[in-house]
C-alpha atoms as a PDB file:
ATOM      1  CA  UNK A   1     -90.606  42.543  20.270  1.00  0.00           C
ATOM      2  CA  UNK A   2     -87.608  42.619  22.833  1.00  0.00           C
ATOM      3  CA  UNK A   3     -86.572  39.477  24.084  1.00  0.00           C
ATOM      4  CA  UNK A   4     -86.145  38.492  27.496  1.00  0.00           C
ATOM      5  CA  UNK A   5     -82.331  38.358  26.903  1.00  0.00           C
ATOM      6  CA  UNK A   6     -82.287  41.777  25.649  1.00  0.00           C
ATOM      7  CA  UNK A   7     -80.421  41.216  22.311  1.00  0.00           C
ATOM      8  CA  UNK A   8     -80.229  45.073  20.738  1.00  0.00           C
ATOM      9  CA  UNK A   9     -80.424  44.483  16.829  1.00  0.00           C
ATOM     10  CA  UNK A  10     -78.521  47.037  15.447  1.00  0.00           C
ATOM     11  CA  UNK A  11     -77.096  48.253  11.856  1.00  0.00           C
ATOM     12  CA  UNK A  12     -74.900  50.648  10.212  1.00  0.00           C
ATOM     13  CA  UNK A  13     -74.398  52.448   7.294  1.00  0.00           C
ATOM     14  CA  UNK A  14     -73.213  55.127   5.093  1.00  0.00           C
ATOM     15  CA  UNK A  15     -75.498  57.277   3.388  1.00  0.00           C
ATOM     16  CA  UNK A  16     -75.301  60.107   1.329  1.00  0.00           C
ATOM     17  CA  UNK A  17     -77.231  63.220   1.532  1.00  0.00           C
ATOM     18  CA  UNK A  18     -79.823  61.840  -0.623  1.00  0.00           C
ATOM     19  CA  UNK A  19     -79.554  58.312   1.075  1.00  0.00           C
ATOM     20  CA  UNK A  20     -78.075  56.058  -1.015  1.00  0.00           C
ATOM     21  CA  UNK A  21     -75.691  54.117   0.223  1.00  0.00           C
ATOM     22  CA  UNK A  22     -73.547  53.840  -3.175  1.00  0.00           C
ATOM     23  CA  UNK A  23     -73.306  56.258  -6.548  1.00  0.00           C
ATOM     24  CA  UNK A  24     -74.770  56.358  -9.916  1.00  0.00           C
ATOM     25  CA  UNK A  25     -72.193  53.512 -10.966  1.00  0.00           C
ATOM     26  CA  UNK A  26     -73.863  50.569  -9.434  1.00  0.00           C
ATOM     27  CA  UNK A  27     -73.676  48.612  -5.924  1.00  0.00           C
ATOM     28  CA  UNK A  28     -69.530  48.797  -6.060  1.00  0.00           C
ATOM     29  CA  UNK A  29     -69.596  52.678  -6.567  1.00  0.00           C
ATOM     30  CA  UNK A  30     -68.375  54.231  -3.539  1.00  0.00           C
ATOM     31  CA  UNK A  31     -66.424  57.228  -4.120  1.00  0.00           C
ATOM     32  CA  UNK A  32     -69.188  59.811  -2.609  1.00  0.00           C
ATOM     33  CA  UNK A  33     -67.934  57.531   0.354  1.00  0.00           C
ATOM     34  CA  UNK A  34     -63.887  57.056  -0.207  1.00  0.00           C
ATOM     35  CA  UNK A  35     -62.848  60.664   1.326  1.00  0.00           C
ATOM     36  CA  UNK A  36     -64.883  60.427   5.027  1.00  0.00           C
ATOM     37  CA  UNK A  37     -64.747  56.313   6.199  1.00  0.00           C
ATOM     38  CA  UNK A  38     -60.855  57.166   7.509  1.00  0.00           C
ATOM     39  CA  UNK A  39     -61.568  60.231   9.335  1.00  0.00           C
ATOM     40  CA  UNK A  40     -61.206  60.500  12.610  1.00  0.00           C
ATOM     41  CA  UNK A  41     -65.228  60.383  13.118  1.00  0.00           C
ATOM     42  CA  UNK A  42     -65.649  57.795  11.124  1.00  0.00           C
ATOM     43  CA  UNK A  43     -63.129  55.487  12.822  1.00  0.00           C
ATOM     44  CA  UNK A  44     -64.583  56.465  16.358  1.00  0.00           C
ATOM     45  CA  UNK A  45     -68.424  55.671  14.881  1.00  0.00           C
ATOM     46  CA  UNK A  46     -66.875  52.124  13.601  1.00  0.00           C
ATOM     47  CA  UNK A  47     -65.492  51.664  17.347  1.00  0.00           C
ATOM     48  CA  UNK A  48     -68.580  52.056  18.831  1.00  0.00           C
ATOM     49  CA  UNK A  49     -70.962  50.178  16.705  1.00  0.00           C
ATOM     50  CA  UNK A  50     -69.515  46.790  17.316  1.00  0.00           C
ATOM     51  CA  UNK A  51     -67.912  47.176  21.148  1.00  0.00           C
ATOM     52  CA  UNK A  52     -71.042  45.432  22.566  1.00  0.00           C
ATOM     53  CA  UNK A  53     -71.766  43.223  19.345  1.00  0.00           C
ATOM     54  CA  UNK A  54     -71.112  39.668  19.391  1.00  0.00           C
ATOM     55  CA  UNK A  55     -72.942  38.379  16.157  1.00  0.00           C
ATOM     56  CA  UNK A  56     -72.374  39.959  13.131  1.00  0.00           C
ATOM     57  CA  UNK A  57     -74.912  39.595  10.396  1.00  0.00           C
ATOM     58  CA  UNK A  58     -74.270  40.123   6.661  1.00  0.00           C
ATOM     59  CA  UNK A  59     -75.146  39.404   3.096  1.00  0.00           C
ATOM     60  CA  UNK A  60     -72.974  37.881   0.716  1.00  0.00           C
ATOM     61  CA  UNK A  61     -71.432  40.399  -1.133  1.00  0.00           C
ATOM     62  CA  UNK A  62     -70.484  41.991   1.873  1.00  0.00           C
ATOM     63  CA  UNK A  63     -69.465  38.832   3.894  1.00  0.00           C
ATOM     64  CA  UNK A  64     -66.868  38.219   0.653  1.00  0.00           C
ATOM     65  CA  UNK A  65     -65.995  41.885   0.161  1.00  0.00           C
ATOM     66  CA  UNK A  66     -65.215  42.480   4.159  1.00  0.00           C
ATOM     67  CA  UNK A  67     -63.700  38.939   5.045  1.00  0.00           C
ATOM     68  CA  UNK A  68     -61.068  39.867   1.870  1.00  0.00           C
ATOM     69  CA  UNK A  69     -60.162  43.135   2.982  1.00  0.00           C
ATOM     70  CA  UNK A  70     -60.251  43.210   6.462  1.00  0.00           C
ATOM     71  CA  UNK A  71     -58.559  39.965   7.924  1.00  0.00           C
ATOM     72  CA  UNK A  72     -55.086  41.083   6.596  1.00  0.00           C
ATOM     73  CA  UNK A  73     -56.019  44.517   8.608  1.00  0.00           C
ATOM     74  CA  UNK A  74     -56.395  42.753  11.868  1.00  0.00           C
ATOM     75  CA  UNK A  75     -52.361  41.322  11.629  1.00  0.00           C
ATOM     76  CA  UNK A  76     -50.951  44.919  10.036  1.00  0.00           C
ATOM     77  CA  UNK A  77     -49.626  46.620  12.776  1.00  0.00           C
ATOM     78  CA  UNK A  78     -48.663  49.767  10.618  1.00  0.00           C
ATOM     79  CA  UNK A  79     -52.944  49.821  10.537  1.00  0.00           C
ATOM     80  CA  UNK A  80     -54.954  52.582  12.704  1.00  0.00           C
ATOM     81  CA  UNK A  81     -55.661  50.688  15.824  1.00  0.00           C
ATOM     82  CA  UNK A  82     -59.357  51.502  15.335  1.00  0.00           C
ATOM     83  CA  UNK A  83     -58.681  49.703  12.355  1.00  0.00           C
ATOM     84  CA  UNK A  84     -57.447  46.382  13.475  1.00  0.00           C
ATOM     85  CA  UNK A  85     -59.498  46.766  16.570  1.00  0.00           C
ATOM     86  CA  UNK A  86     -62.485  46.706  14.486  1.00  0.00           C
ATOM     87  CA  UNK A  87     -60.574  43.720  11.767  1.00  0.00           C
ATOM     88  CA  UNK A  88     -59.613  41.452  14.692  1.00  0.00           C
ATOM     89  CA  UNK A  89     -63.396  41.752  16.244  1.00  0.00           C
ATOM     90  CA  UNK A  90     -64.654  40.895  12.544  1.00  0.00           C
ATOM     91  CA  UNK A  91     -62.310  37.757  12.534  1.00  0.00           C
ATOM     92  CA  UNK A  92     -62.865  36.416  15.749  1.00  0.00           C
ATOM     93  CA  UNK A  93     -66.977  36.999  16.669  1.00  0.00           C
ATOM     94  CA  UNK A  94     -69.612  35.129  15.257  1.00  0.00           C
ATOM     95  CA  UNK A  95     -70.579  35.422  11.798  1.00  0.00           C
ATOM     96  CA  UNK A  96     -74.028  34.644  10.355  1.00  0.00           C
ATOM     97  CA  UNK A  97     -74.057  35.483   6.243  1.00  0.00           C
ATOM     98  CA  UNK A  98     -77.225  35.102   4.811  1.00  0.00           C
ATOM     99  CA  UNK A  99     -76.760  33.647   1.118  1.00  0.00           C
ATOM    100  CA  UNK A 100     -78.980  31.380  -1.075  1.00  0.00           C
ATOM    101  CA  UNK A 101     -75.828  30.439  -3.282  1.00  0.00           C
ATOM    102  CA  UNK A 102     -72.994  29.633  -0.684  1.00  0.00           C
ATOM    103  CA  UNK A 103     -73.183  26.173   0.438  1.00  0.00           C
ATOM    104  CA  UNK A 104     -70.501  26.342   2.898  1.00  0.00           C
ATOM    105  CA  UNK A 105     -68.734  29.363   4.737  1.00  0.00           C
ATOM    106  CA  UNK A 106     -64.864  30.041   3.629  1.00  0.00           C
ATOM    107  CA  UNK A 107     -64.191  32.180   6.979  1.00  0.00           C
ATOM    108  CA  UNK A 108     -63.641  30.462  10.108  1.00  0.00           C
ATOM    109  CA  UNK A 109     -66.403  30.800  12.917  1.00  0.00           C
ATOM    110  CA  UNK A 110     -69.173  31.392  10.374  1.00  0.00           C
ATOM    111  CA  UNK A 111     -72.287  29.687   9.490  1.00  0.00           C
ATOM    112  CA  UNK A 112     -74.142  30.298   6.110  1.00  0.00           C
ATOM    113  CA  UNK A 113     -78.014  30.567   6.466  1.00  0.00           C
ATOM    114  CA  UNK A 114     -80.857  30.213   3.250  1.00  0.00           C
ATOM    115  CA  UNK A 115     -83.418  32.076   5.216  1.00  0.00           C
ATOM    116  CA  UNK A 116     -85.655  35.138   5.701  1.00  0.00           C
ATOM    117  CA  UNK A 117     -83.524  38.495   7.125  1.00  0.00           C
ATOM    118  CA  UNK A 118     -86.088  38.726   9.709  1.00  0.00           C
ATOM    119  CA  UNK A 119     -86.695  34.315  10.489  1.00  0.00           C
ATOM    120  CA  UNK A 120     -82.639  34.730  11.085  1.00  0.00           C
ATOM    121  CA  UNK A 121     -83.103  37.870  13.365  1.00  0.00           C
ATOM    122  CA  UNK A 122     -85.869  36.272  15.494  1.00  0.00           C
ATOM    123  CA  UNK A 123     -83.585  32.843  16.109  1.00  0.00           C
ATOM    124  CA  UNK A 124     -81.004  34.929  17.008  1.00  0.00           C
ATOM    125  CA  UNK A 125     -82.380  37.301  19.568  1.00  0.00           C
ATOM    126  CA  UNK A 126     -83.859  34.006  21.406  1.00  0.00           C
ATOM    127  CA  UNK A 127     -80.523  32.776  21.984  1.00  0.00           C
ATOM    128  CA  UNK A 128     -77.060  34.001  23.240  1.00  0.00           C
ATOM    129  CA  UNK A 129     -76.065  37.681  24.457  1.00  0.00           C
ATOM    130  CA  UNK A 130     -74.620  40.523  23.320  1.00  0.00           C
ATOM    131  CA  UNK A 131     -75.971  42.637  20.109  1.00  0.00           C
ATOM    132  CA  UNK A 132     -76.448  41.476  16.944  1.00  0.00           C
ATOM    133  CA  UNK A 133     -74.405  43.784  14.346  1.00  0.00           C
ATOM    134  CA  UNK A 134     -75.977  44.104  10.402  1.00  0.00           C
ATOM    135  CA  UNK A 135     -72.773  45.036   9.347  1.00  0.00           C
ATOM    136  CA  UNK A 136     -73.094  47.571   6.346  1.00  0.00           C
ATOM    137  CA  UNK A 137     -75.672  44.612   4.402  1.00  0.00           C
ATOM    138  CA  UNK A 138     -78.399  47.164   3.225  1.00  0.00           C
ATOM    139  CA  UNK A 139     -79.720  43.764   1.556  1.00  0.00           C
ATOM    140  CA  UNK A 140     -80.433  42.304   4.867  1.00  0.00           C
ATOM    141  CA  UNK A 141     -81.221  45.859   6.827  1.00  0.00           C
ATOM    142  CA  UNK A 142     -84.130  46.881   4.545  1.00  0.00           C
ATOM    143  CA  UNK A 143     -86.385  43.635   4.994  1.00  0.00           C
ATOM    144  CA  UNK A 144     -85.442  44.092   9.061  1.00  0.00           C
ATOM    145  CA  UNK A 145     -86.325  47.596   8.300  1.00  0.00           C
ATOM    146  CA  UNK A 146     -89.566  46.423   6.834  1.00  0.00           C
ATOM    147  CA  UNK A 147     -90.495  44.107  10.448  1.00  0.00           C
ATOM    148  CA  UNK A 148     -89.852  46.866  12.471  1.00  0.00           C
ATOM    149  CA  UNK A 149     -87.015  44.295  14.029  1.00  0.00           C
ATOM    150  CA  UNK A 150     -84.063  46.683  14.363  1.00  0.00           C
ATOM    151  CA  UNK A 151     -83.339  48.826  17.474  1.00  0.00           C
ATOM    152  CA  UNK A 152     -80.765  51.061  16.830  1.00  0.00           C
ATOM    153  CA  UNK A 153     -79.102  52.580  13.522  1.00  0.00           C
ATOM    154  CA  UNK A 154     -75.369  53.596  13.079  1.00  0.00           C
ATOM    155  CA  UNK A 155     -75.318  56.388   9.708  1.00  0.00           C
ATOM    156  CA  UNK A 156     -72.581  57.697   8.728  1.00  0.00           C
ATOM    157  CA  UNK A 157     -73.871  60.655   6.275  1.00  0.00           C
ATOM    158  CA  UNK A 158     -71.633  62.243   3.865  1.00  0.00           C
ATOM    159  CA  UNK A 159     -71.819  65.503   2.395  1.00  0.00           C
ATOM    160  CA  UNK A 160     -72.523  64.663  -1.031  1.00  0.00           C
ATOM    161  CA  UNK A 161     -75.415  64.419  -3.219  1.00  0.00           C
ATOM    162  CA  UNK A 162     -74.679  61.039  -5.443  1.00  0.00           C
ATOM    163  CA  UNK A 163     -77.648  61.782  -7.750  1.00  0.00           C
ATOM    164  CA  UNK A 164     -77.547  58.118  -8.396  1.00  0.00           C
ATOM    165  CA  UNK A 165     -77.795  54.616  -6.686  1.00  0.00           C
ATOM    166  CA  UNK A 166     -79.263  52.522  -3.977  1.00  0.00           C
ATOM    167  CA  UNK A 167     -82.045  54.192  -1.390  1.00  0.00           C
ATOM    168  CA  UNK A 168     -81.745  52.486   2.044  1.00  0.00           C
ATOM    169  CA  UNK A 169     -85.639  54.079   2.945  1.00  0.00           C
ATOM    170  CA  UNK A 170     -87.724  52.728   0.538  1.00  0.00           C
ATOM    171  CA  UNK A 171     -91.172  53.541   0.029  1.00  0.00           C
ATOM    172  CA  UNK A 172     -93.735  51.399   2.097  1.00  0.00           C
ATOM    173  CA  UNK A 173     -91.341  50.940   4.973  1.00  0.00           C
ATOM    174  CA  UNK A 174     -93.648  51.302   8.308  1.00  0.00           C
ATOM    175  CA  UNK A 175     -93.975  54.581  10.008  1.00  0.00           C
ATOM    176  CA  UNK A 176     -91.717  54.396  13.108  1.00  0.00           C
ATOM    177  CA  UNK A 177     -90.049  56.832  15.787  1.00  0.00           C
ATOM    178  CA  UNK A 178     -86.371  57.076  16.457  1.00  0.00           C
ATOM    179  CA  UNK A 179     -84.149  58.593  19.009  1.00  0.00           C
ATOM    180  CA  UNK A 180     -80.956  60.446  18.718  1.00  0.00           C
ATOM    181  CA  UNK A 181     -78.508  59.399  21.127  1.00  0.00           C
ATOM    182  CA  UNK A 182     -75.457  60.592  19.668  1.00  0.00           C
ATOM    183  CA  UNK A 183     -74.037  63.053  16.999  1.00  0.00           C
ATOM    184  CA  UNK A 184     -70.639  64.157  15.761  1.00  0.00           C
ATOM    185  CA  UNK A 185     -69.352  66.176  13.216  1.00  0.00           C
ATOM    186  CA  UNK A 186     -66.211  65.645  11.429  1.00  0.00           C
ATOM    187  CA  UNK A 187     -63.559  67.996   9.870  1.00  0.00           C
ATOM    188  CA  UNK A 188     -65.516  67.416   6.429  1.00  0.00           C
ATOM    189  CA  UNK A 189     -68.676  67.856   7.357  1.00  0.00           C
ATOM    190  CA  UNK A 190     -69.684  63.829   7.446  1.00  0.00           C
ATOM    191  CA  UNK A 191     -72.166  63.414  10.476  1.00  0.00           C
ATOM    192  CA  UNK A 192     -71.570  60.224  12.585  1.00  0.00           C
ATOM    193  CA  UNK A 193     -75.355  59.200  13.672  1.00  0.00           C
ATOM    194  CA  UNK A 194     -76.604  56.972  16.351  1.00  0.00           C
ATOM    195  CA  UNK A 195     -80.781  56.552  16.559  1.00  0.00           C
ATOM    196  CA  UNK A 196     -82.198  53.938  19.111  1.00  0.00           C
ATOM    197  CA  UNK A 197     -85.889  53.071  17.941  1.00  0.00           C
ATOM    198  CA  UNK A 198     -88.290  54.644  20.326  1.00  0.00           C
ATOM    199  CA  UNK A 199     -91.075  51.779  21.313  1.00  0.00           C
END
């Protein structure tokens, strides 16, 4: 399903040891998360999942919760400048947020879209360059998951068990193969995780 273009679709996300990507307390419990996403690892994995991305793609609550915390980042020049490189790249590229409640995007360069995950994905491979970034959504990654439509995965894993919370594999997903094409370890044991589906 590549398109002639070559648009990669590709996603990332931080997962606990026993995949979830948030804790026992419900979708804004991060804290199995709070003491890795500043490390040195995970700024570097951040870096490289959006250098060749020029379409983010996002869900709602993400779209709101990113767009509020990270524009100030992009203008703070006390910030880590993997920090505001990654703020200012959120600001500036296209943004598609997949939402059946907004009507009208608040952030500039951003369209809102009442569609399928994987209707949105298709459109967008057939036109433009660059990849197409699923920025942390697990709401839109799991039904791309589902249609076998993503090509490469960015995890950040943490070494915690949260006992609790969100799976990003569900059950019923299709078999598929992945590659590993790049690892690092940080100081705290959180693995930094890049896997480029094998077709």
């Amino acid at each position: 399903m590549t398109s002639t273009n070559g648009r990669k679709v590709t996603a990332n996300l931080s997962l606990t040891l026993d995949g979830r990507y948030n804790g026992a307390g419900g979708p804004g419990d991060f804290s199995a998360f709070a003491p890795y996403v500043t490390s040195d690892v995970a700024r570097d994995h951040m870096t490289r999942m959006w250098q060749d991305a020029t379409t983010a793609l996002l869900g709602r609550l993400n779209a709101e919760g990113f767009m509020g915390f990270w524009a100030p980042v992009a203008e703070d020049q006390h910030a880590d400048p993997r920090d505001r490189g990654y703020a200012s790249w959120l600001v500036g590229v296209e943004k598609v947020v997949l939402s059946s409640t907004l009507t009208e995007a608040p952030w500039e360069r951003t369209r809102v879209v009442n569609a399928p995950a994987a209707d949105v994905v298709t459109e967008l491979k057939a036109a433009g360059e660059g990849d197409i970034l699923v920025n942390s959504s697990a709401s839109v990654i799991k039904p791309l998951l589902a249609a076998d439509l993503l090509d490469r995965l960015h995890l950040l894993v943490v070494p915690e068990i949260a006992g609790g919370g969100r799976r990003l594999f569900d059950d019923g997903l299709p078999a598929t193969k992945w590659t590993l094409t790049h690892q690092e370890t940080g100081k705290l044991g959180e693995l930094a995780l890049v896997y480029d589906r094998a077709r």
